[in-house]
C-alpha atoms as a PDB file:
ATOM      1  CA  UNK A   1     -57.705  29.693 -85.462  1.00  0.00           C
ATOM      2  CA  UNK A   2     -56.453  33.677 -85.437  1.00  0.00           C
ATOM      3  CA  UNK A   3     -52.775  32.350 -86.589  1.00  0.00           C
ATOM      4  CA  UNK A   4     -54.113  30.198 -89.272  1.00  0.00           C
ATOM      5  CA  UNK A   5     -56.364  33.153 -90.922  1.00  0.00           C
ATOM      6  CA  UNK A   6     -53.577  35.515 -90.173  1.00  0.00           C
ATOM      7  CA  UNK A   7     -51.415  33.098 -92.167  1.00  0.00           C
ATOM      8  CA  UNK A   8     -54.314  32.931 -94.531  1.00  0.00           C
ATOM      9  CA  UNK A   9     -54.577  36.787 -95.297  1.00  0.00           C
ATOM     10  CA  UNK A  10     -50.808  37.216 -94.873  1.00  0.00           C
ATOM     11  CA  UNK A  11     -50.932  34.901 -98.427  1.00  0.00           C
ATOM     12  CA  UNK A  12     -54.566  36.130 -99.939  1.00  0.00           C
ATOM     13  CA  UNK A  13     -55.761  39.638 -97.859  1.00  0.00           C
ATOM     14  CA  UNK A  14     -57.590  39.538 -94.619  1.00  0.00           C
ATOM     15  CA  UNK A  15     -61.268  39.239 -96.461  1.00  0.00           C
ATOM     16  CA  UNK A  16     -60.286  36.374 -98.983  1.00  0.00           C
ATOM     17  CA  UNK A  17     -59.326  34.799 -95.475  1.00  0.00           C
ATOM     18  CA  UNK A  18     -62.566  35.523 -93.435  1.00  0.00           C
ATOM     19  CA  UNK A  19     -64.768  34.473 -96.690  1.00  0.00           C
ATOM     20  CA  UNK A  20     -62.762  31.010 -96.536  1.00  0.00           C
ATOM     21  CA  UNK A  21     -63.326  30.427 -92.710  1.00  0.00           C
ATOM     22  CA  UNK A  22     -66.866  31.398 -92.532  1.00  0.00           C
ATOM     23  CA  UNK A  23     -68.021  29.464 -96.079  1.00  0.00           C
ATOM     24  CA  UNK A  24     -66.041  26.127 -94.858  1.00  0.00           C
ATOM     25  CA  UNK A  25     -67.778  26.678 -91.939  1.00  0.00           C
ATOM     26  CA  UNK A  26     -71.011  27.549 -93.813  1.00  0.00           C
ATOM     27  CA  UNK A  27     -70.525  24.156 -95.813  1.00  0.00           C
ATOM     28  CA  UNK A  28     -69.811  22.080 -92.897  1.00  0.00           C
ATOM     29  CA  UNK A  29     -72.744  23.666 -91.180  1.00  0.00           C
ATOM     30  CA  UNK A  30     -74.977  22.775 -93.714  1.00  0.00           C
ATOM     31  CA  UNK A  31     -73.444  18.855 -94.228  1.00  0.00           C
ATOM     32  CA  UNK A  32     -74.259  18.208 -90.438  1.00  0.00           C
ATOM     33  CA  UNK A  33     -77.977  19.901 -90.196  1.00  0.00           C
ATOM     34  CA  UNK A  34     -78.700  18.100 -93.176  1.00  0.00           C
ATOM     35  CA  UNK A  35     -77.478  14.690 -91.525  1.00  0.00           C
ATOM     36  CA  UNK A  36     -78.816  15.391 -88.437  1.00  0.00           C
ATOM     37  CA  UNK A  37     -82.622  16.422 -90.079  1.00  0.00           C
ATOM     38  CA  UNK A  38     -82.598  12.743 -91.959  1.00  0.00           C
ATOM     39  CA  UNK A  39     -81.627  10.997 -88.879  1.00  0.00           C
ATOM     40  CA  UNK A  40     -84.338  13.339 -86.342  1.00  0.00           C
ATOM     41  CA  UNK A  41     -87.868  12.141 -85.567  1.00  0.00           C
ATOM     42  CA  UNK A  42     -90.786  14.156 -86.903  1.00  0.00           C
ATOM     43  CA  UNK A  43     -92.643  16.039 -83.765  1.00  0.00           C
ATOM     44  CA  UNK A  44     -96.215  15.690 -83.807  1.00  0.00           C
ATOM     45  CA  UNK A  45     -96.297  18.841 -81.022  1.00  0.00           C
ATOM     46  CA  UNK A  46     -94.522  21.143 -84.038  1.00  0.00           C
ATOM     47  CA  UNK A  47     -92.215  21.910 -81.017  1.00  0.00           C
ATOM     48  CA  UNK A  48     -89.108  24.051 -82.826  1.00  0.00           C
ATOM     49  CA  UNK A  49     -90.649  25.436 -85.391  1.00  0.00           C
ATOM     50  CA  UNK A  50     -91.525  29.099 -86.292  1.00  0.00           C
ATOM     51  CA  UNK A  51     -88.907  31.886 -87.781  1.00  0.00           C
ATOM     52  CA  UNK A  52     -86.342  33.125 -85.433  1.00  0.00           C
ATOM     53  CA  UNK A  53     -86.201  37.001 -85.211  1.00  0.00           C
ATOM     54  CA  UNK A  54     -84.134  38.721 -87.624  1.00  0.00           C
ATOM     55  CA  UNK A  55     -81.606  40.301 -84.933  1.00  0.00           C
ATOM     56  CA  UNK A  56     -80.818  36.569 -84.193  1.00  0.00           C
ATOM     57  CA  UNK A  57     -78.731  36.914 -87.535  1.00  0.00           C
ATOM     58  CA  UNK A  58     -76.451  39.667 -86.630  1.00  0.00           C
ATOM     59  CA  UNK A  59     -74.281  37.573 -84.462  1.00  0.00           C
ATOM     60  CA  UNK A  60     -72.851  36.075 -88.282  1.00  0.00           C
ATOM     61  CA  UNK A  61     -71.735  39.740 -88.965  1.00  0.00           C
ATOM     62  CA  UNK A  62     -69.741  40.862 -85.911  1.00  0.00           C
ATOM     63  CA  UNK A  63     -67.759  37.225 -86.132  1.00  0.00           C
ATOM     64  CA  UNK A  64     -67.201  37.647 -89.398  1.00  0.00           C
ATOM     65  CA  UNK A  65     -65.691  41.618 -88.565  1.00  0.00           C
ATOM     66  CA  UNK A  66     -63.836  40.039 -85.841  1.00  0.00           C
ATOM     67  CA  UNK A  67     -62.135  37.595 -88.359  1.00  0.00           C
ATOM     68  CA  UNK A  68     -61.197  39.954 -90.673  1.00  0.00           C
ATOM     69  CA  UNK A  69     -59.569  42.528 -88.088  1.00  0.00           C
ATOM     70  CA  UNK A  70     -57.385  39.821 -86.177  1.00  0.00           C
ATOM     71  CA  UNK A  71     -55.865  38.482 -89.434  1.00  0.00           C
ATOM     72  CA  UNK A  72     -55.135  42.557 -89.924  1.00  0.00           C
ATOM     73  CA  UNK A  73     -54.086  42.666 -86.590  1.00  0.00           C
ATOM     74  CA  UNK A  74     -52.134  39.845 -86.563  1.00  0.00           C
ATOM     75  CA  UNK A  75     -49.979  40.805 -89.274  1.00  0.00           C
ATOM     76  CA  UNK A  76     -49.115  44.122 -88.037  1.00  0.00           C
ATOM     77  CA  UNK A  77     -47.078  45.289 -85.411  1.00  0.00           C
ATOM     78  CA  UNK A  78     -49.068  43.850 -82.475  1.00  0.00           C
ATOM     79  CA  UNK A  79     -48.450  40.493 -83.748  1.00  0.00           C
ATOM     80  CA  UNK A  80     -50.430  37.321 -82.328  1.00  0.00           C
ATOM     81  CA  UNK A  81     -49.827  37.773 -78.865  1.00  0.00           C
ATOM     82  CA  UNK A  82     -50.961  41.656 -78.822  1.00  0.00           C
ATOM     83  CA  UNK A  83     -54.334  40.776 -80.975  1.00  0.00           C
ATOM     84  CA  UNK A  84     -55.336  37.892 -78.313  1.00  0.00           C
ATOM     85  CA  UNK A  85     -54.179  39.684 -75.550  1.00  0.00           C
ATOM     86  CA  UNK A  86     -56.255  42.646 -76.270  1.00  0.00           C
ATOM     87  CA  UNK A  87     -59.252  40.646 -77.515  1.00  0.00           C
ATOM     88  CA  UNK A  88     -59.090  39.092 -73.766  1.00  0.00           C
ATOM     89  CA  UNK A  89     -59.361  42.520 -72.650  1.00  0.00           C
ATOM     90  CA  UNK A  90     -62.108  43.779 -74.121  1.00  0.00           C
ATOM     91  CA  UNK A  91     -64.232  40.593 -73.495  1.00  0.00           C
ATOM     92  CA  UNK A  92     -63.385  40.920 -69.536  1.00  0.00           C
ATOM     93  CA  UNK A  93     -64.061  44.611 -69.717  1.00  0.00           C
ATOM     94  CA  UNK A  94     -67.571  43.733 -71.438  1.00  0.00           C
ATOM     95  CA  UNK A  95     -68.459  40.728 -69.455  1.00  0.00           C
ATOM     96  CA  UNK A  96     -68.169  43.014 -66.504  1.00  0.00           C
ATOM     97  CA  UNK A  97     -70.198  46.027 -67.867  1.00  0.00           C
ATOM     98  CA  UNK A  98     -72.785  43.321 -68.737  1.00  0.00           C
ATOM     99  CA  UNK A  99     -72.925  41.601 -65.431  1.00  0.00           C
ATOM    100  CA  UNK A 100     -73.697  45.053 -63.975  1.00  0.00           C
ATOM    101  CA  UNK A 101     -76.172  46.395 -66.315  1.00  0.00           C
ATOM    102  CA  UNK A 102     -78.061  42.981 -67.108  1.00  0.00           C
ATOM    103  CA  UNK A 103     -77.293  43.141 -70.821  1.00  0.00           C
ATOM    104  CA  UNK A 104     -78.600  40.465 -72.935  1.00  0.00           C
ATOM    105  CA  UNK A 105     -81.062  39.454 -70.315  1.00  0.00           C
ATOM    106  CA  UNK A 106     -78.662  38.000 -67.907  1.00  0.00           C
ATOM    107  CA  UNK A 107     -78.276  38.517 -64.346  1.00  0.00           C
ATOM    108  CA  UNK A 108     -77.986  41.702 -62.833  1.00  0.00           C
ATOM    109  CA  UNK A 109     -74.684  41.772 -60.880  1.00  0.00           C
ATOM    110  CA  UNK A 110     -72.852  43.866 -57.880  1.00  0.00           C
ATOM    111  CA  UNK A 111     -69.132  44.790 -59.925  1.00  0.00           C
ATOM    112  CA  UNK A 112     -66.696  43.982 -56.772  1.00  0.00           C
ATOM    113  CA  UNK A 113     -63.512  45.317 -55.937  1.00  0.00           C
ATOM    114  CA  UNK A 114     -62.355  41.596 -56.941  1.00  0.00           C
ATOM    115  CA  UNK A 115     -63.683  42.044 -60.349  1.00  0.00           C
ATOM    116  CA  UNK A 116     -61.965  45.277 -61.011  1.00  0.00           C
ATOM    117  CA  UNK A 117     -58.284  44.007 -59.497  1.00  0.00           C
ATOM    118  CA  UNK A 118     -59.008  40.994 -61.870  1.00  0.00           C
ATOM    119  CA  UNK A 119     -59.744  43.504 -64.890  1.00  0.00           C
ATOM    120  CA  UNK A 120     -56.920  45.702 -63.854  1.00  0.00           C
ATOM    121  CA  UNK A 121     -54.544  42.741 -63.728  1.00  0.00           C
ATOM    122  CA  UNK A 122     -55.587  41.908 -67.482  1.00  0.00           C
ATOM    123  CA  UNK A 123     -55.736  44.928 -68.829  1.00  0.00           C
ATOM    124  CA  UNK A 124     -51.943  45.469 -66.506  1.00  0.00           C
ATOM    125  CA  UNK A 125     -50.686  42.303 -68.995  1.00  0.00           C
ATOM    126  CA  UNK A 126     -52.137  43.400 -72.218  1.00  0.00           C
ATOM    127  CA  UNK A 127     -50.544  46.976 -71.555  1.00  0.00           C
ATOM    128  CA  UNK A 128     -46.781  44.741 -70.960  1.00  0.00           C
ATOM    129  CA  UNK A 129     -47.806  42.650 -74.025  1.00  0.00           C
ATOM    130  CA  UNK A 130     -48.740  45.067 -76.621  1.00  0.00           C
ATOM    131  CA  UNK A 131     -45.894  48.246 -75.698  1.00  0.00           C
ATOM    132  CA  UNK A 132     -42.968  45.639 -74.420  1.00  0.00           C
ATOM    133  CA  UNK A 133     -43.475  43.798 -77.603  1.00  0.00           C
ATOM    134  CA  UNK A 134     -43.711  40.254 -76.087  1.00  0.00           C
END
């Protein structure tokens, strides 16, 4: 999906390319609910209804950021396997802080020396990746 946007804004500009993936997936969002809402039984209990909190709806804007910076990314100098490999990073380096400090109500967890040669080793590769040009 990050080569074909970066192809995408390569042609077009990185936000003509994030608009595209996020209202096709918008559209085909909307297609399926609608489906899916014909073909659902009606709860008597009212069981999933009620207004989700309005935070819920930030996760849209971050993905759509993240879109737009890869395709940027990935037609610069880092190239595709420099974006991904640094995007790998930095979701290892955050899954870790978040283990550790419980973020987004999970589980409290130890950080082990394991976890830190693991996050070493990736960030290690994404270092060869990104300055050795791979």
């Amino acid at each position: 999906m990050t080569q074909a946007n970066a192809v995408l804004a390569g042609h077009t500009g990185p936000l003509y390319a994030s608009w595209a993936a996020h209202g096709l997936g918008a559209v085909v969002a909307s297609v399926l609910v609608l489906a899916l809402a014909r073909r659902a039984p009606a709860t008597a209990s009212g069981e999933g209804e009620g207004r989700a909190p309005l935070w819920y709806y930030l996760g849209g804007i971050p993905g759509a950021l993240v879109v737009v910076l890869s395709a940027i990314a990935v037609n610069s100098e880092l190239a595709l396997a420099g974006t991904i490999a640094l995007m790998l990073t930095g979701q290892i380096l955050f899954g870790t802080l978040s283990d550790h400090l419980g973020l987004l109500h999970t589980p409290r967890r130890r950080i082990t020396p394991m976890d830190l040669a693991v996050a070493g080793c990736v960030l290690a590769g994404s270092v060869l990746i990104v300055v050795g040009g791979a």
